[in-house]
Structures are given as structure tokens and as C-alpha cells.
Protein backbone atom coordinates (compact mmCIF):
# COMPACT_ATOMS: atom_id res chain seq x y z
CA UNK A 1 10.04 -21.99 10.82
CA UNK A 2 7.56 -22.02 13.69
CA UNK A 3 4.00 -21.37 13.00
CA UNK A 4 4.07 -18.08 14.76
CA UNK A 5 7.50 -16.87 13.34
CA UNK A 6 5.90 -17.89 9.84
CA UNK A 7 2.76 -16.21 10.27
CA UNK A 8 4.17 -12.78 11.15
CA UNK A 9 7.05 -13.30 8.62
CA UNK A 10 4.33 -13.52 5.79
CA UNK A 11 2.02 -10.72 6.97
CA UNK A 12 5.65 -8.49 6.73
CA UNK A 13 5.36 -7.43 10.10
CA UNK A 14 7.35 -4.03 10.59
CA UNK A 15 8.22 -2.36 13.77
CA UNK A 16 8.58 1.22 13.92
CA UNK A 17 9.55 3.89 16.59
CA UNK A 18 7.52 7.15 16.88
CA UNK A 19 9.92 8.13 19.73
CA UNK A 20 10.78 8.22 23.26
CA UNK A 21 9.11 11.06 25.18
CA UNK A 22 9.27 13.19 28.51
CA UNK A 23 5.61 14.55 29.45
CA UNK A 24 4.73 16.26 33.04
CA UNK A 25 1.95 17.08 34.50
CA UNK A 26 -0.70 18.57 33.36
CA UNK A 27 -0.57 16.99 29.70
CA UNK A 28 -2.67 14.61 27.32
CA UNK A 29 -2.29 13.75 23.90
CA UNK A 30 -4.79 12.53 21.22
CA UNK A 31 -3.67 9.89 18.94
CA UNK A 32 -5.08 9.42 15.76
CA UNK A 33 -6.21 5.94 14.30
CA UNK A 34 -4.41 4.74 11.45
CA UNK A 35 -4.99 1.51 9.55
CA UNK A 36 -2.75 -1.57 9.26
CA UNK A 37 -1.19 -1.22 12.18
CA UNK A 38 -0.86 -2.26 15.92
CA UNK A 39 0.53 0.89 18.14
CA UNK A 40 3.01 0.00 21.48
CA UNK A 41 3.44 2.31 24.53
CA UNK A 42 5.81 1.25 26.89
CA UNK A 43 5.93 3.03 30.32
CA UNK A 44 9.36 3.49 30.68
CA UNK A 45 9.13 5.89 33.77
CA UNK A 46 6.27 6.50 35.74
CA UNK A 47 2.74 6.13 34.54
CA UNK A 48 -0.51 7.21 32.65
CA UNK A 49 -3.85 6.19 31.32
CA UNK A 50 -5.07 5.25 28.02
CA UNK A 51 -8.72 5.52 26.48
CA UNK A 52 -9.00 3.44 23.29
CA UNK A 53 -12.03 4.96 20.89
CA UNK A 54 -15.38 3.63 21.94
CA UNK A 55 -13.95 2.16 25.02
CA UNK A 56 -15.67 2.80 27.96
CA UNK A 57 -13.45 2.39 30.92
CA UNK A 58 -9.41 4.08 30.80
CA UNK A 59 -6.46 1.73 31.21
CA UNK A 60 -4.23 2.58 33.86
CA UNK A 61 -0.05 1.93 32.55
CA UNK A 62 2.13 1.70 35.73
CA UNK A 63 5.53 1.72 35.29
CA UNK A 64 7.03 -0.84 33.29
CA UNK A 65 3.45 -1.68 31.71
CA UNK A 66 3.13 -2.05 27.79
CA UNK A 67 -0.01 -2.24 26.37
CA UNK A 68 -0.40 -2.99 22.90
CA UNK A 69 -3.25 -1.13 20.74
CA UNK A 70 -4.63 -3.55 17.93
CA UNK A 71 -5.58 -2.34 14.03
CA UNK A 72 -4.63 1.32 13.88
CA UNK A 73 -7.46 2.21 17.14
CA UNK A 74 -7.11 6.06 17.80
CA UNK A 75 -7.00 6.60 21.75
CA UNK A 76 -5.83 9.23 24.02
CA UNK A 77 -2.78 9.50 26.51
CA UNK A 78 -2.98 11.89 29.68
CA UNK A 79 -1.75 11.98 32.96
CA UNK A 80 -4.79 11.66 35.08
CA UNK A 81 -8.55 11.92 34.35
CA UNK A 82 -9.18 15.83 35.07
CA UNK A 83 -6.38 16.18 31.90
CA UNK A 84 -8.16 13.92 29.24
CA UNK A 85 -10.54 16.55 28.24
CA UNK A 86 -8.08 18.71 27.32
CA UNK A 87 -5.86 16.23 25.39
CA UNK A 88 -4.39 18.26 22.16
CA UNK A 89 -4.13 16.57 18.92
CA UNK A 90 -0.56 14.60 18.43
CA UNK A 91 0.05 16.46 15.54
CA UNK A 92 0.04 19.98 17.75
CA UNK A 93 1.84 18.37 20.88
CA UNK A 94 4.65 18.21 18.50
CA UNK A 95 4.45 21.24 16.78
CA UNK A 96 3.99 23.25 19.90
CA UNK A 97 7.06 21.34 21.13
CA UNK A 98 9.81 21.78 18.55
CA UNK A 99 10.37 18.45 18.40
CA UNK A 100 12.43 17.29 15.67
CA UNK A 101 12.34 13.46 15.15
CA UNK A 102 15.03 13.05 17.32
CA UNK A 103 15.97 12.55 20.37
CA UNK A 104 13.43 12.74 23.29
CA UNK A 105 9.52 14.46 22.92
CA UNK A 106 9.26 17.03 25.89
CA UNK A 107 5.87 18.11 26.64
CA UNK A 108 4.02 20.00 29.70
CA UNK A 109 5.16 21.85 32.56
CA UNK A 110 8.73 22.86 33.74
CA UNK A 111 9.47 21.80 37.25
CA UNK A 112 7.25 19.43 38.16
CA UNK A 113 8.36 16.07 39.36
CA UNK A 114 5.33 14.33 38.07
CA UNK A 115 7.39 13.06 34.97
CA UNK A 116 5.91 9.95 32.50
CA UNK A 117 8.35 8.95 29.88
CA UNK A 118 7.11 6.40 27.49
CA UNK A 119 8.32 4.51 24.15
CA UNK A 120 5.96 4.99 21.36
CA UNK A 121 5.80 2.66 18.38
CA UNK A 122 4.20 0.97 16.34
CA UNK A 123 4.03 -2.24 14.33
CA UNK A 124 2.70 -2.15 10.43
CA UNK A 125 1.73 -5.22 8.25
CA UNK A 126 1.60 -5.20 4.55
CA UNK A 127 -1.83 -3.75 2.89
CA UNK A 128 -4.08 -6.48 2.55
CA UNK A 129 -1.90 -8.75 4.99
CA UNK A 130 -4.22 -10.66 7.48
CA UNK A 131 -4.68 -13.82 9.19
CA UNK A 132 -7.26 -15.03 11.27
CA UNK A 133 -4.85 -15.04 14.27
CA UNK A 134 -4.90 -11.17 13.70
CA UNK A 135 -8.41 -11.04 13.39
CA UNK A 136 -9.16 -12.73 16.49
CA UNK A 137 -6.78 -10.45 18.90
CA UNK A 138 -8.72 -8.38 21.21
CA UNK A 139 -8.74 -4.49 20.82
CA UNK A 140 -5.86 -4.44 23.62
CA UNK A 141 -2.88 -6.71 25.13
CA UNK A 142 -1.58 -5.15 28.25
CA UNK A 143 1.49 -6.89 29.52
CA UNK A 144 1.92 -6.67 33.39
CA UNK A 145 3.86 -7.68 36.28
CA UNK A 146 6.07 -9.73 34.58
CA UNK A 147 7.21 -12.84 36.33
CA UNK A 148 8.36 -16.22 36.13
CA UNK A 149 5.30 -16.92 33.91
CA UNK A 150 6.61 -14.78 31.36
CA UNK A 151 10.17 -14.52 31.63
CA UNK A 152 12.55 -11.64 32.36
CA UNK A 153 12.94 -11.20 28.51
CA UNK A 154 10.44 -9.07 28.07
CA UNK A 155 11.26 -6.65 31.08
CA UNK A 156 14.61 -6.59 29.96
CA UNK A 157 14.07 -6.55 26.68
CA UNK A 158 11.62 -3.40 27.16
CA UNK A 159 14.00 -1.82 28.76
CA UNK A 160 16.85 -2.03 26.54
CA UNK A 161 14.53 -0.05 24.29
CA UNK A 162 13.52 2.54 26.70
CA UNK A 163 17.35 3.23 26.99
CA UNK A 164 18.15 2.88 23.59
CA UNK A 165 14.89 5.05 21.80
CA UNK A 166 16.00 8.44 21.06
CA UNK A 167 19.56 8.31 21.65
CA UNK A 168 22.26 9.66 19.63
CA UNK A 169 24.42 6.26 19.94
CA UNK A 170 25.68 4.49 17.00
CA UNK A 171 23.01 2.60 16.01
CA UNK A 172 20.55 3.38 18.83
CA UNK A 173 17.35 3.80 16.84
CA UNK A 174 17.76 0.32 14.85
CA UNK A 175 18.93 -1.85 18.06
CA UNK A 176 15.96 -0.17 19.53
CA UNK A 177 13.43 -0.76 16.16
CA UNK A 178 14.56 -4.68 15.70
CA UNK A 179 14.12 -5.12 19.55
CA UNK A 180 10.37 -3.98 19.12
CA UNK A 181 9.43 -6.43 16.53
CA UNK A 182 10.78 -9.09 18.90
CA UNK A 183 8.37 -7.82 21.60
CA UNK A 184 5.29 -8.29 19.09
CA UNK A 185 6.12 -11.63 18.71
CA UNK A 186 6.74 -12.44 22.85
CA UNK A 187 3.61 -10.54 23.53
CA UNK A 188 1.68 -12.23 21.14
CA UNK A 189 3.23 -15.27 22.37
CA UNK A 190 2.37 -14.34 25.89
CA UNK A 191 -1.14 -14.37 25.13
CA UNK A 192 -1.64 -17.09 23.51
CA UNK A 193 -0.27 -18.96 25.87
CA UNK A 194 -2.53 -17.30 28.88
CA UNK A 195 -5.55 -15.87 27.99
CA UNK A 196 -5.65 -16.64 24.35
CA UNK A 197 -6.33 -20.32 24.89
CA UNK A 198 -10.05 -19.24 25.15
CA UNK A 199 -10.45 -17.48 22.40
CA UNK A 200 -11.68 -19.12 18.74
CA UNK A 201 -8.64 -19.09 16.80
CA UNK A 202 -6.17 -18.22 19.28
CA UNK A 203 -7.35 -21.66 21.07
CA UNK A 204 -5.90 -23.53 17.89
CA UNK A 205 -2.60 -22.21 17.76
CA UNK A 206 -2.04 -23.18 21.11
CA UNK A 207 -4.10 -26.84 20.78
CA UNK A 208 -1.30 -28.87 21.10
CA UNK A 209 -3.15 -31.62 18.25
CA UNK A 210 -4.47 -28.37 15.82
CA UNK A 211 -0.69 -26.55 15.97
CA UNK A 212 0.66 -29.84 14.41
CA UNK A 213 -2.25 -29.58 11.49
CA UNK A 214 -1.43 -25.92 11.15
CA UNK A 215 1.96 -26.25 11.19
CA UNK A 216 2.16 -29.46 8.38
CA UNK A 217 0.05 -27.00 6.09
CA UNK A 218 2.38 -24.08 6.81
CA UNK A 219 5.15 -26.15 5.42
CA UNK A 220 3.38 -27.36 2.53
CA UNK A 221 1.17 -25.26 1.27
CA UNK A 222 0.42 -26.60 -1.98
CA UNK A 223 0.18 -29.70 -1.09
CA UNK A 224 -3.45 -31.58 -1.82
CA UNK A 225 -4.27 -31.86 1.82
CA UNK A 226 -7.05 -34.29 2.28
CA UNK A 227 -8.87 -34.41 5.80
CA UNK A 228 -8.20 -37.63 6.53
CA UNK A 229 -4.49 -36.65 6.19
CA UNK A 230 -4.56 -33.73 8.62
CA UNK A 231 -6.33 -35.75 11.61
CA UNK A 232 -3.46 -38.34 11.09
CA UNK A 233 -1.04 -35.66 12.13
CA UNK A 234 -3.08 -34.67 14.85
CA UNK A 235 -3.42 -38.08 15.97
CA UNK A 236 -7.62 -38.10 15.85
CA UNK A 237 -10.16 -39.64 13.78
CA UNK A 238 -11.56 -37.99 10.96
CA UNK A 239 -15.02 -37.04 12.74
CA UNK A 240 -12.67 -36.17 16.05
CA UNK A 241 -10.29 -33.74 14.19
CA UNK A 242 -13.16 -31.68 11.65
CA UNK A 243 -15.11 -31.30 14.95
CA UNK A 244 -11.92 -30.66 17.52
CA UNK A 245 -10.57 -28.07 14.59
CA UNK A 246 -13.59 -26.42 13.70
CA UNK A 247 -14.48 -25.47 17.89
CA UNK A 248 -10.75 -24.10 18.11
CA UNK A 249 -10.94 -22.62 14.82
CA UNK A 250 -14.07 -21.29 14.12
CA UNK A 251 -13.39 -22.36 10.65
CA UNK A 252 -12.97 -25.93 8.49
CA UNK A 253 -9.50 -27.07 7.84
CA UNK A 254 -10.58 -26.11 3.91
CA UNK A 255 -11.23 -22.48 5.16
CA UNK A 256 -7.81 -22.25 6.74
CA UNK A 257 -5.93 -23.41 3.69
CA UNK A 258 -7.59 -21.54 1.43
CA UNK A 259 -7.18 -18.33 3.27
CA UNK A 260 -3.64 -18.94 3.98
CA UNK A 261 -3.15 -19.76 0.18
CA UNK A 262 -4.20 -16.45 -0.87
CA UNK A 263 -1.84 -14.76 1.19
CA UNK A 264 0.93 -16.35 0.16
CA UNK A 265 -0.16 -15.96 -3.44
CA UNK A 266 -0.51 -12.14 -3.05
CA UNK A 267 2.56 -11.82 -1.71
CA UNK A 268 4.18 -13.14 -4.69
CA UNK A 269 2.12 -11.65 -6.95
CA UNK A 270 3.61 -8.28 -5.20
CA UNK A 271 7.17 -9.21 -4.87
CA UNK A 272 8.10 -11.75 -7.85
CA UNK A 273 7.81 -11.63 -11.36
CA UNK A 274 6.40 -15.37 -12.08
CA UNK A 275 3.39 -15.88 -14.08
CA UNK A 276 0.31 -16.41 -12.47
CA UNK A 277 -0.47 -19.99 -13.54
CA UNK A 278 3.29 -20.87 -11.03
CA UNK A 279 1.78 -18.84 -8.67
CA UNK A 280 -1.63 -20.79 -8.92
CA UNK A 281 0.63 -23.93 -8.82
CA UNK A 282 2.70 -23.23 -5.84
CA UNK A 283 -0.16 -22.46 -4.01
CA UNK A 284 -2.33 -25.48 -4.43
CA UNK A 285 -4.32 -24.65 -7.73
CA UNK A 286 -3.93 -26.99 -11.02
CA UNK A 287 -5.33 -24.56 -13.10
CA UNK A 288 -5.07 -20.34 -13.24
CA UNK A 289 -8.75 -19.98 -13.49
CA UNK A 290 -9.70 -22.05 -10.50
CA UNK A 291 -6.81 -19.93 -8.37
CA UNK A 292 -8.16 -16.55 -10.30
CA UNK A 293 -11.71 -17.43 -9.12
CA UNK A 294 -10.79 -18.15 -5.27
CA UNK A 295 -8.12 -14.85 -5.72
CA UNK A 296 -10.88 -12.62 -6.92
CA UNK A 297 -13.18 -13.98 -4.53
CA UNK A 298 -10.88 -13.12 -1.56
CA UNK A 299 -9.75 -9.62 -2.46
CA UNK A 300 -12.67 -8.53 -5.25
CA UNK A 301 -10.03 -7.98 -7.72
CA UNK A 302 -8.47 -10.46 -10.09
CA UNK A 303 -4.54 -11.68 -10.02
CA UNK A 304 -3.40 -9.64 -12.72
CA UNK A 305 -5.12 -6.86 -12.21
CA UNK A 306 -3.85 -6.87 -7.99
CA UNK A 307 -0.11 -6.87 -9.47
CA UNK A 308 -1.01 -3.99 -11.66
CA UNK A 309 -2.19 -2.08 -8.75
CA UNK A 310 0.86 -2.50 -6.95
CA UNK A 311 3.18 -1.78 -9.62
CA UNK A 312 1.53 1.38 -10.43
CA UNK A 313 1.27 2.48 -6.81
CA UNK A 314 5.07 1.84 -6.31
């Protein structure tokens, strides 16, 4: 698996659709910030702004803009700045609407032609999933004018969901809900491959020498990596590589392992019943107390204890 595919595959990235909606003018709606997840908005049909929390300047959507809002940010939707102070809570745009869950959200005034429809989503990761990749994603990722750069995928693939949200088809809502989850993964891929490249982290999964080192690790996790092993995959010295990974990074090689261990081990300590010393083993860790120190030290609760939390939760 590639090192992107893998990464999201492990953090049990989720896509799911709020709905598709029909607003005119005059309208705004206030969306609450939730945690553990990155919201979408596709402009489907015409346009709108967005003001992420603590932001100080709107973003304008144009029609057939997506702009995807990192860990759980509340923000506000309206039609034009004069509406934005009068933005209702989400919660009361769809109570004061009748909507149901289905089909499409209608909201504002009757006749006017100033119509935005947009496809609202979002995309959840497991509790406790994270990877510096993650971490290092601005607040926003606004995908525009898509060209040859980017593909038509994601223009076509956008709008195959924009038709498909909301509908009453056969199997509608889950073409449209698989389709999303692709479009994390292309926008993320987007990025990285444009502006990403200078940004610590992001810079290292698209370092052409690093991705190989990342991508070796990925495949064997509990193997004993040594550092001279991982610049011989990149093809640079010792010195050359710990320097070369640690700019791109912002982290040792060590660091990396170590946190991508962990999240592999609480997976399975979530979803399999093996003892904790095979866990510890294949992750790396010769012994269960020298995993249950670094496991503790990551997430401030011991192995055991983690599992129990999960099983008593579920």
C-alpha cells in the first residue's frame, strides 16, 4: 500500500454526508466545532463565504470550489457579509426547516434566484488517531480552478456527489459517501504535491529520498531499523539522511517510528484480542514493559488499561 493510502487507512478515516442543501438569499448558518474530524463543503451551485473561528479574513467559495475545514474548526456559512451577523445556529436552520435527513436542506427566502446549493460532509478519524501528516495540515485546503495540474477527477468526481447527495436513488447516499473519502485522499494529495512541499512534514512525504525511508518503515514496522539502514534506502550518507530527514521532518527518524508504532499498537489493542506482549512484538518492542513504558508515555494511560477503556465504552 502507498504511504498515503496506508496512513489514512490506519487513522480509520470515515467519510460522512451531512446533506445536500438549497439556501437563498438572505441566509447564514453557524456551524459548530466538533473534534476528530475534518468538515467538506462543496459548492455545487453558486457560491458563499466561509469564516473559520478566530480567522480573520472570510473565504469566498465560487462555484465548483471545495474547501476543506481541518480538526472539527466551528465556522459560519452565509451568503454575503451584511448576512453573517445574523447566521442562526445549524441546529435551528434545521429545525426551523423541517428537514428530515433526507433529501435536500431548504433554507431562506421563496423566490429569489440567488440560490447556493452545497454538499456538506465531513470526514472522522478514530479517537486518538493522529499522524504528524495530520498535524501539520493547515486550518484550511481550498481546492480551486481545477486544471490540468490537478486532473478532471476531482471536478468530476465532486460532481458526481453533488448529483448523487440527497437523492432517493438506489444507493445514492453510499455512491455519494465512498466518493467523499476518495476526495480526502486527492485533496490531500493535491496539496502535498503543491503547496505542501514547504511545509515541515508535508515536505517529507513528498521528498522523493524521505518517501522511500517512510515508506520501507511503513512496511515493516517492527523491524529494528538502524539509521544507517534508512539512509541506504534513501541513497545518502548517514550524516546526509539524519540532517536531510530531520529539515523535512521536523522530527528524527527514531521519533517517526516510534510514533507510528504506537498507532498501530492502539489500533490493535482496540480491534484484536492478542496479548499485549504480541502486540509489543509486532510493533518493534522485545519486551511488554519497554512497549508499556513508550505506550503510556504516548497516550498517559497504560496498554491494558487503554483496551479496558474501549471495551467498556463500546
Amino acid at each position: 500500500m502507498d504511504l498515503l493510502s496506508d496512513i489514512l487507512s490506519k487513522l480509520r478515516l470515515e467519510g460522512t454526508l451531512y446533506f445536500r442543501t438549497s439556501f437563498t438569499s438572505p441566509w447564514g448558518v453557524q456551524v459548530p466545532a466538533y473534534s476528530d474530524v475534518a468538515r467538506f463543503h462543496f459548492a455545487h451551485k453558486g457560491r458563499c463565504m466561509v469564516r473559520i473561528e478566530g480567522s480573520d479574513m472570510p473565504i469566498t467559495l465560487e462555484q465548483g470550489d471545495l474547501i476543506i475545514i481541518m480538526r472539527g474548526a466551528a465556522h459560519t456559512l452565509y451568503c454575503d457579509p451584511k448576512t453573517e451577523v445574523a447566521a442562526l445556529p445549524l441546529d435551528a436552520v434545521i429545525e426551523q426547516s423541517g428537514f428530515s435527513g433526507k433529501g435536500v436542506l431548504v433554507w431562506g427566502e421563496y423566490g429569489t434566484n440567488h440560490e447556493t446549493q452545497l454538499v456538506c460532509g465531513h470526514f472522522a478519524f478514530e479517537q486518538h488517531a493522529s499522524h504528524p501528516m495530520i498535524d501539520a495540515l493547515p486550518d484550511y485546503i481550498k481546492i480551486k480552478n481545477y486544471g490540468e495540474g490537478l486532473g478532471t477527477w476531482l471536478e468530476q468526481s465532486l460532481r458526481v456527489i453533488g448529483a448523487e447527495a440527497g437523492r432517493e436513488n438506489p444507493g445514492a447516499d453510499l455512491v455519494a459517501l465512498k466518493m467523499s473519502e476518495i476526495i480526502f485522499a486527492q485533496s490531500l494529495r493535491a496539496y502535498l504535491e503543491t503547496e505542501g512541499k514547504n511545509v515541515a512534514v508535508l515536505a517529507g512525504l513528498s521528498d522523493q529520498k524521505i518517501s522511500k525511508a517512510l515508506q520501507a518503515i511503513h512496511e515493516k514496522p517492527a523491524h529494528y531499523w538502524t539509521l544507517e539502514e534508512l539512509a541506504g534506502i534513501a541513497g545518502q550518507s548517514r550524516t546526509s539522511f539524519a540532517t536531510h530527514f530531520s529539515n523535512r521532518m521536523a522530527m528524527t527518524p527514531i521519533h517517526y517510528i516510534t510514533q507510528w508504532r504506537m498507532q498501530l499498537a492502539r489500533q490493535m489493542l482496540i480491534e484484536t484480542n492478542d496479548a499485549v506482549i504480541a502486540i509489543a512484538e509486532n510493533t518493534g518492542y522485545q519486551s511488554e514493559a519497554a512497549f508499556g513504558r513508550v505506550f503510556k508515555k504516548t497516550f498517559s494511560i497504560a496498554p491494558v488499561a487503554y483496551r479496558k477503556s474501549f471495551q467498556t465504552s463500546g
